[in-house]
C-alpha atoms as a PDB file:
ATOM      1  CA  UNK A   1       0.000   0.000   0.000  1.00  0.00           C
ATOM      2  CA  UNK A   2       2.905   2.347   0.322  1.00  0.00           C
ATOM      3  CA  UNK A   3       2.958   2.524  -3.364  1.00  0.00           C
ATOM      4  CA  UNK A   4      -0.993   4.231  -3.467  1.00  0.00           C
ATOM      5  CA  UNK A   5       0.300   6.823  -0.273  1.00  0.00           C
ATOM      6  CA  UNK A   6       3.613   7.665   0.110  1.00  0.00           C
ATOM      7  CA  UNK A   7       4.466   8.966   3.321  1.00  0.00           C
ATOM      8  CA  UNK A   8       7.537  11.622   2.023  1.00  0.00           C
ATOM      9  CA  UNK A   9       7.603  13.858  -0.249  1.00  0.00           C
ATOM     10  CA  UNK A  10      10.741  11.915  -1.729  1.00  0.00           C
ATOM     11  CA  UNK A  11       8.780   9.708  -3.594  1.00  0.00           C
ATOM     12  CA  UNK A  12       6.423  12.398  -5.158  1.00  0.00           C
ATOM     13  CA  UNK A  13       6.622  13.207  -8.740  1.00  0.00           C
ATOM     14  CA  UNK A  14       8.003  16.750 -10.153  1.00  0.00           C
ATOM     15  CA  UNK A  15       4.747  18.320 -10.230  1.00  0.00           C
ATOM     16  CA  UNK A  16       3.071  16.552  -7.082  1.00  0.00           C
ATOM     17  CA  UNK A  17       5.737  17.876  -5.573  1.00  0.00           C
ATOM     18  CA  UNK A  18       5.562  21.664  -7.068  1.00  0.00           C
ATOM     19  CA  UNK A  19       1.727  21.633  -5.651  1.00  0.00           C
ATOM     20  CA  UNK A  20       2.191  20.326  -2.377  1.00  0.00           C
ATOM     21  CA  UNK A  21       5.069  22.991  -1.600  1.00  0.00           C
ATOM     22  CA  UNK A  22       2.860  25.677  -2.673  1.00  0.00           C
ATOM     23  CA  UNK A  23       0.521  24.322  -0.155  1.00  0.00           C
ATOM     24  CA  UNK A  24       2.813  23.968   2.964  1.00  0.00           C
ATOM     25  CA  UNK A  25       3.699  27.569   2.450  1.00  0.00           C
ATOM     26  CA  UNK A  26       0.604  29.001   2.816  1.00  0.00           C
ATOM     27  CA  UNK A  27       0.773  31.462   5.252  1.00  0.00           C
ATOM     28  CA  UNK A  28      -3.293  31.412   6.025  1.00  0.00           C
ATOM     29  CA  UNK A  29      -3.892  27.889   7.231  1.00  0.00           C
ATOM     30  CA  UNK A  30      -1.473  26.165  10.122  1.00  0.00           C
ATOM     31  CA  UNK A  31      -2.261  22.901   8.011  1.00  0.00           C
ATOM     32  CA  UNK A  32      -2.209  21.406   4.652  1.00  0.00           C
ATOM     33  CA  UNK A  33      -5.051  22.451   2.301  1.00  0.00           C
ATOM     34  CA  UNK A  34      -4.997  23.529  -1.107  1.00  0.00           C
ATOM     35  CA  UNK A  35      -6.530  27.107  -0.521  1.00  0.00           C
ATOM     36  CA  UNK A  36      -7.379  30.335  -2.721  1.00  0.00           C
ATOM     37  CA  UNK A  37      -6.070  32.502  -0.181  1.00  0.00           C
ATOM     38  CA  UNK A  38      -2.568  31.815  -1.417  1.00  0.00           C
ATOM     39  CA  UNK A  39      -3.756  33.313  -4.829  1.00  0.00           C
ATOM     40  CA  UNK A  40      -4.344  36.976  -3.652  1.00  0.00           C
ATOM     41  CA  UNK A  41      -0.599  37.410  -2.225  1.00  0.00           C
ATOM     42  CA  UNK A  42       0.403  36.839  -6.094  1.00  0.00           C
ATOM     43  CA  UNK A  43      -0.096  38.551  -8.952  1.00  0.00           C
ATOM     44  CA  UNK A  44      -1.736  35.662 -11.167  1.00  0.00           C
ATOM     45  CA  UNK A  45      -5.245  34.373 -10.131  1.00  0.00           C
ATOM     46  CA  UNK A  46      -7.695  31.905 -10.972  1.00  0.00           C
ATOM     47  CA  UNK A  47     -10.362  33.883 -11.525  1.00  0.00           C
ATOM     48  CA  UNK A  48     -11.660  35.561 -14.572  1.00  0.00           C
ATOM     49  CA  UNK A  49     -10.748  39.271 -15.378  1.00  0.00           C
ATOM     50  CA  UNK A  50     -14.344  40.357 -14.669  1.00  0.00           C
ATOM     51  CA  UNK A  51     -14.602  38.780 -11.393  1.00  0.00           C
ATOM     52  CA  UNK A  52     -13.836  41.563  -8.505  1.00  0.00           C
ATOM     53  CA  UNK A  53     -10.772  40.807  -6.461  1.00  0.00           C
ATOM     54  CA  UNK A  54      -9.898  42.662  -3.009  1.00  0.00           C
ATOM     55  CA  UNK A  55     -10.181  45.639  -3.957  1.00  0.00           C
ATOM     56  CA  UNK A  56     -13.831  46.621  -3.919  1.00  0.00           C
ATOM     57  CA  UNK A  57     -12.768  46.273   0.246  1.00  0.00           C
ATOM     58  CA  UNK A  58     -10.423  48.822   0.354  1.00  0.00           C
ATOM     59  CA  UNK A  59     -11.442  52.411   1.237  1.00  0.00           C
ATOM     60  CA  UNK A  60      -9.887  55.501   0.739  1.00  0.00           C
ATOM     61  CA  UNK A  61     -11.507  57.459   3.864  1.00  0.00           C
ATOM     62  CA  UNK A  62     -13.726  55.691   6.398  1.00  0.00           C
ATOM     63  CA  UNK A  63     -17.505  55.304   6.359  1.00  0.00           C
ATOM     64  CA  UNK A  64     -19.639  58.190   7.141  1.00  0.00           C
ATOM     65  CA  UNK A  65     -21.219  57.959  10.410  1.00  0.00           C
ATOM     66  CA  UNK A  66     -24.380  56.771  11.217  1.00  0.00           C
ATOM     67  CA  UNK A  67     -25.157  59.262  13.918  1.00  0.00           C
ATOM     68  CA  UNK A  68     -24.224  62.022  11.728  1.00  0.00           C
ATOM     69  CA  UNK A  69     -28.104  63.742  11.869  1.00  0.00           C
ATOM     70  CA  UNK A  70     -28.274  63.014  15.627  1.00  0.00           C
ATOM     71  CA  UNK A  71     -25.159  64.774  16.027  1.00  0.00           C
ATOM     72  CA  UNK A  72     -26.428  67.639  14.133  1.00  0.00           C
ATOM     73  CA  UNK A  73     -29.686  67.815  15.933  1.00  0.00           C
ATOM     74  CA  UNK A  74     -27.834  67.993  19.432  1.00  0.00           C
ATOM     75  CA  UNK A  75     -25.763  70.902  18.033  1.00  0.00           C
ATOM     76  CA  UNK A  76     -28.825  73.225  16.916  1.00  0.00           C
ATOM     77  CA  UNK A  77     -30.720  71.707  20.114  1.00  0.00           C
ATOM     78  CA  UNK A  78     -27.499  72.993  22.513  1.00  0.00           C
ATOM     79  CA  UNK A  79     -26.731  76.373  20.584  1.00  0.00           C
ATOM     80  CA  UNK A  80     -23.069  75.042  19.172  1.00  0.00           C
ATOM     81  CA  UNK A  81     -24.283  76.046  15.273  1.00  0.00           C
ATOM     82  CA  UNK A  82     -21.336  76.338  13.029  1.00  0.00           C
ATOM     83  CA  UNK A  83     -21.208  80.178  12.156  1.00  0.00           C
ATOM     84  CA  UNK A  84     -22.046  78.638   8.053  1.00  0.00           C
ATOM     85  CA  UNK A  85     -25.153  76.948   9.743  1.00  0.00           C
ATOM     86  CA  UNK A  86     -26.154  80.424  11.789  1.00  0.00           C
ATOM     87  CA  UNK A  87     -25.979  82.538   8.482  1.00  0.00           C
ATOM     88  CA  UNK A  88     -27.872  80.180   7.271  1.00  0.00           C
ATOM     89  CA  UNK A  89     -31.354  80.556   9.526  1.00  0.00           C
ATOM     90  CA  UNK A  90     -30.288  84.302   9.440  1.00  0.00           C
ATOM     91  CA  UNK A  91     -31.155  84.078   5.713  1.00  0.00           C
ATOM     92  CA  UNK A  92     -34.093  82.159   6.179  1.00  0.00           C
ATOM     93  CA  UNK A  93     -34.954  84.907   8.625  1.00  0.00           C
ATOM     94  CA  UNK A  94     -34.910  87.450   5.772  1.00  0.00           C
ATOM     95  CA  UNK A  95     -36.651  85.098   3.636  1.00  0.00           C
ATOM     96  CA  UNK A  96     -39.677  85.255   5.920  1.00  0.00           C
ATOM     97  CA  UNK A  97     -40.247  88.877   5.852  1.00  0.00           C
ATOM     98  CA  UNK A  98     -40.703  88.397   2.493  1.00  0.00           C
ATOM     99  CA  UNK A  99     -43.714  85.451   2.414  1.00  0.00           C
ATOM    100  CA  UNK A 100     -47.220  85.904   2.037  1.00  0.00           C
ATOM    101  CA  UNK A 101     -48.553  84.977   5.249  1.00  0.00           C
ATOM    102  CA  UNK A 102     -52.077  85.872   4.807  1.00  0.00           C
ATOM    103  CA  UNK A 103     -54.413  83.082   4.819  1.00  0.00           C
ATOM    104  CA  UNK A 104     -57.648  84.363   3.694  1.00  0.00           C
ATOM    105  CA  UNK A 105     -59.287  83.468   7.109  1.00  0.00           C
ATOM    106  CA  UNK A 106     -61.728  85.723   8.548  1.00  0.00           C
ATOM    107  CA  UNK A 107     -60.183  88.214  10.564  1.00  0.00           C
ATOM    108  CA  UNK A 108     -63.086  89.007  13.639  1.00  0.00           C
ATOM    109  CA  UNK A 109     -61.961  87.120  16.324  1.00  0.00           C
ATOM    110  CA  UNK A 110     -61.705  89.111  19.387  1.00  0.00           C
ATOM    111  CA  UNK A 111     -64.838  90.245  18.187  1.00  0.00           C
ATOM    112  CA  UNK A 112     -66.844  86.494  18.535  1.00  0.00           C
ATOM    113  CA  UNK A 113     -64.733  85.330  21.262  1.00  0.00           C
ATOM    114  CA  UNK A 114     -63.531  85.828  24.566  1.00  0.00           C
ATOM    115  CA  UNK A 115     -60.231  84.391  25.571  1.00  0.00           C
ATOM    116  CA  UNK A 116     -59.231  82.911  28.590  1.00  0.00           C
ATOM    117  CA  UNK A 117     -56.117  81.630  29.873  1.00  0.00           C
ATOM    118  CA  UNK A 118     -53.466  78.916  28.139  1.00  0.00           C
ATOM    119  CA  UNK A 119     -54.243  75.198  28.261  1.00  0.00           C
ATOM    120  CA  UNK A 120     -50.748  74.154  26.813  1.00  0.00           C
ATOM    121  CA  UNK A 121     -48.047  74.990  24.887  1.00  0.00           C
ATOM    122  CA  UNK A 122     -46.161  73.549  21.714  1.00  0.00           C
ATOM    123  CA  UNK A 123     -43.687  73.804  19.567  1.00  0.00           C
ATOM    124  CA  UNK A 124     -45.274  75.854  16.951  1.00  0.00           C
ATOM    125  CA  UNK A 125     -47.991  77.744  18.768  1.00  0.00           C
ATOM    126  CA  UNK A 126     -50.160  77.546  21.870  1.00  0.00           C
ATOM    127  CA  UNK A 127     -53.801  76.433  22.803  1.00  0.00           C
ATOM    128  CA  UNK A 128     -56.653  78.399  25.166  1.00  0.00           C
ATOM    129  CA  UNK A 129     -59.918  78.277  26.620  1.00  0.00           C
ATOM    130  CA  UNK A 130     -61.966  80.630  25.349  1.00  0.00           C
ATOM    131  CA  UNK A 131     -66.045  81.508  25.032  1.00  0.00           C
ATOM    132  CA  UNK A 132     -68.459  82.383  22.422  1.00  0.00           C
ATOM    133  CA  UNK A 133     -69.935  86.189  22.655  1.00  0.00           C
ATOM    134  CA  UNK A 134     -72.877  85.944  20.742  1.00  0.00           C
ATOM    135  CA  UNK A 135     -74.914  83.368  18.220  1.00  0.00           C
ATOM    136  CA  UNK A 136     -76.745  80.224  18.921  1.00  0.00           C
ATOM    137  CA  UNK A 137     -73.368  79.157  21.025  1.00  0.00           C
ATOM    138  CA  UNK A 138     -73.177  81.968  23.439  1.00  0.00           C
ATOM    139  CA  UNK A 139     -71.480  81.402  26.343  1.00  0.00           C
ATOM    140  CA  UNK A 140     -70.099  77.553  24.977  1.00  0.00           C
ATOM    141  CA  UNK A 141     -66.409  77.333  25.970  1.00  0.00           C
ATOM    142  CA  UNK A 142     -63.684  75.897  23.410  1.00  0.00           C
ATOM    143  CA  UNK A 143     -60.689  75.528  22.417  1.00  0.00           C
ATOM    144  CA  UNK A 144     -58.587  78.064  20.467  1.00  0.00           C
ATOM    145  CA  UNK A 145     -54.845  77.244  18.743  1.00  0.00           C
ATOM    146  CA  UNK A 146     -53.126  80.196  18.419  1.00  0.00           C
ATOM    147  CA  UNK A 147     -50.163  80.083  15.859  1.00  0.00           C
ATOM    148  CA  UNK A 148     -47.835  83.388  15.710  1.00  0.00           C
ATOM    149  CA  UNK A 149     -47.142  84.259  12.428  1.00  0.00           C
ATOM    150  CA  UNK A 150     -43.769  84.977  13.592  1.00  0.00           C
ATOM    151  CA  UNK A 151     -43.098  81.247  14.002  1.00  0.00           C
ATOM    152  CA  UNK A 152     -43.353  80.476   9.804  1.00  0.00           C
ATOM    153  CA  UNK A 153     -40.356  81.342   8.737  1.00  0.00           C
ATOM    154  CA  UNK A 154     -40.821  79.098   5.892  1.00  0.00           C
ATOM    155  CA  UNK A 155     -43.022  78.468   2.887  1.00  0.00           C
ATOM    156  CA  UNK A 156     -43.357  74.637   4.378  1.00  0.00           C
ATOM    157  CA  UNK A 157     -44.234  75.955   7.909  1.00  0.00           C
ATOM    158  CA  UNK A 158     -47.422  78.154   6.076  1.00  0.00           C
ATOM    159  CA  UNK A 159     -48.059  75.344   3.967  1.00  0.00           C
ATOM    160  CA  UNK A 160     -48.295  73.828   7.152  1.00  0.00           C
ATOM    161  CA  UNK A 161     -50.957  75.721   8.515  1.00  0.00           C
ATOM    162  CA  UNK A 162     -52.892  75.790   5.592  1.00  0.00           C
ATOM    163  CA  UNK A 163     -53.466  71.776   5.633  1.00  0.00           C
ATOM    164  CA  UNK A 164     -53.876  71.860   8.905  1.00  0.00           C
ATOM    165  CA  UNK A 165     -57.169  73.821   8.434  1.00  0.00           C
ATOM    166  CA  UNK A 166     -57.889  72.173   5.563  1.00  0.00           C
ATOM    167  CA  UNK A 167     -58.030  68.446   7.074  1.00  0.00           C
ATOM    168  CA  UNK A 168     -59.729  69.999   9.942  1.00  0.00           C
ATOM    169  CA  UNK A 169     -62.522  71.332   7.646  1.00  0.00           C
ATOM    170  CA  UNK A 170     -62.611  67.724   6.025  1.00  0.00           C
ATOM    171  CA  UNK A 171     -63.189  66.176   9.716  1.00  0.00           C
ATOM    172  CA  UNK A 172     -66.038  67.787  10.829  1.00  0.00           C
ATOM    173  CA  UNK A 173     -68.734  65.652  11.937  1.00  0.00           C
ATOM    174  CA  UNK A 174     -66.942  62.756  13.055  1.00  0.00           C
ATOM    175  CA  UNK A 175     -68.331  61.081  15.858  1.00  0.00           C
ATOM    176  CA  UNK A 176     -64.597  60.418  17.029  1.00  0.00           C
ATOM    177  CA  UNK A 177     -63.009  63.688  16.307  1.00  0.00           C
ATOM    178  CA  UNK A 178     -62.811  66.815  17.566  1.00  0.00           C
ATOM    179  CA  UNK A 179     -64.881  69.072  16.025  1.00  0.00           C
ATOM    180  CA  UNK A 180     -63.781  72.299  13.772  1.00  0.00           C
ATOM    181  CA  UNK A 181     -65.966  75.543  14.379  1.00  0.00           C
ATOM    182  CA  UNK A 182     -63.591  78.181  12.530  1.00  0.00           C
ATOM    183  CA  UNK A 183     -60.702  79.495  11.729  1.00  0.00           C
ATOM    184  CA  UNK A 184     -59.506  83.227  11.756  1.00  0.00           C
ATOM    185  CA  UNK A 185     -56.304  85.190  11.416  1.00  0.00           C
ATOM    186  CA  UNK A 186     -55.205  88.923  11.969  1.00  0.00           C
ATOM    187  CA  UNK A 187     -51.550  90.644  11.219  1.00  0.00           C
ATOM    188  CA  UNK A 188     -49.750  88.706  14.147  1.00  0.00           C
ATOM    189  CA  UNK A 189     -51.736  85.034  14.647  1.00  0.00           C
ATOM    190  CA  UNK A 190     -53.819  82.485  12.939  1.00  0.00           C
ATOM    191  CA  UNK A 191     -56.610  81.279  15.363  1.00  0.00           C
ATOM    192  CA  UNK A 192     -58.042  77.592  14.829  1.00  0.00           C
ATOM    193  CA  UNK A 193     -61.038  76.986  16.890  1.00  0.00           C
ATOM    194  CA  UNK A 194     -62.225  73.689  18.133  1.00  0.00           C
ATOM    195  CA  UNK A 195     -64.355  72.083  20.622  1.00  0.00           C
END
């Protein structure tokens, strides 16, 4: 049987022999094994010349990262803007002097209602009690959001507003919803006025 597996590499032929020294000198694998790795430490390979080699792995600058937006968002939230950032709201600033910010909205409010104090506070405006003066629901209290002008400083922001009302409109009469008497607006704050 020592004819079928020799145990040296003596008694290998020429090109046995040329193989299994290519394969004891791999520097991947502790062990014997015939393994590709050997082929991308030289130049040739067996692989076709469409087929991708190491390359596509290397990187010329690291990956962006993936907190990149939180990162920003804690800078604007903690008042570190970069001064490129800060001359940037400035000219969004200017930009909303120069909007159209009227909404078409009645503009008699103080004279249908009478406001009472805040019920909360958000990011874009503020809500308050207030009371009918006159009509079939004297005296009924609701709920008034009160949007400052001041705060859209954008065409989105007015957009903004302007669904708003519009999907409000769209809801009334649901059962489930709260109901949409009104909305008005005067030089300094769009009121929306719900039960």
């Amino acid at each position: 049987d020592s004819a079928h597996a020799p145990e040296s590499s003596g008694n290998l032929g020429g090109e046995q022999r040329r193989n299994l020294d290519s394969v004891k000198k791999s520097p991947f694998f502790p062990f014997s094994t015939p393994s590709p790795a050997r082929y991308f430490r030289s130049k040739k390979s067996p692989a076709p010349n469409g087929t991708p080699g190491r390359s596509i792995f290397k990187r010329p600058f690291p990956p962006p990262s993936p907190a990149k937006h939180i990162k920003a968002a804690l800078a604007r939230r903690h008042g570190s803007v970069k001064p490129n950032e800060a001359a940037g709201e400035s000219k969004n600033q200017a930009e909303g002097a120069n909007l159209d910010k009227r909404f078409g909205f009645a503009k008699n409010f103080y004279s249908r209602f009478d406001m009472g104090e805040e019920v909360g506070r958000g990011h874009f405006g503020y809500t308050c009690r207030a009371k009918f003066k006159k009509g079939d629901l004297k005296g009924q209290d609701v709920a008034v959001k009160l949007i400052p002008k001041s705060k859209m400083t954008t065409a989105v922001a007015i957009e903004d507003v302007r669904k708003e009302v519009k999907i409000l409109k769209a809801l009334t009469g649901h059962a489930n919803l709260v109901q949409f008497h009104d909305s008005f607006e005067d030089n300094d704050n769009v009121y929306i006025v719900m039960e």
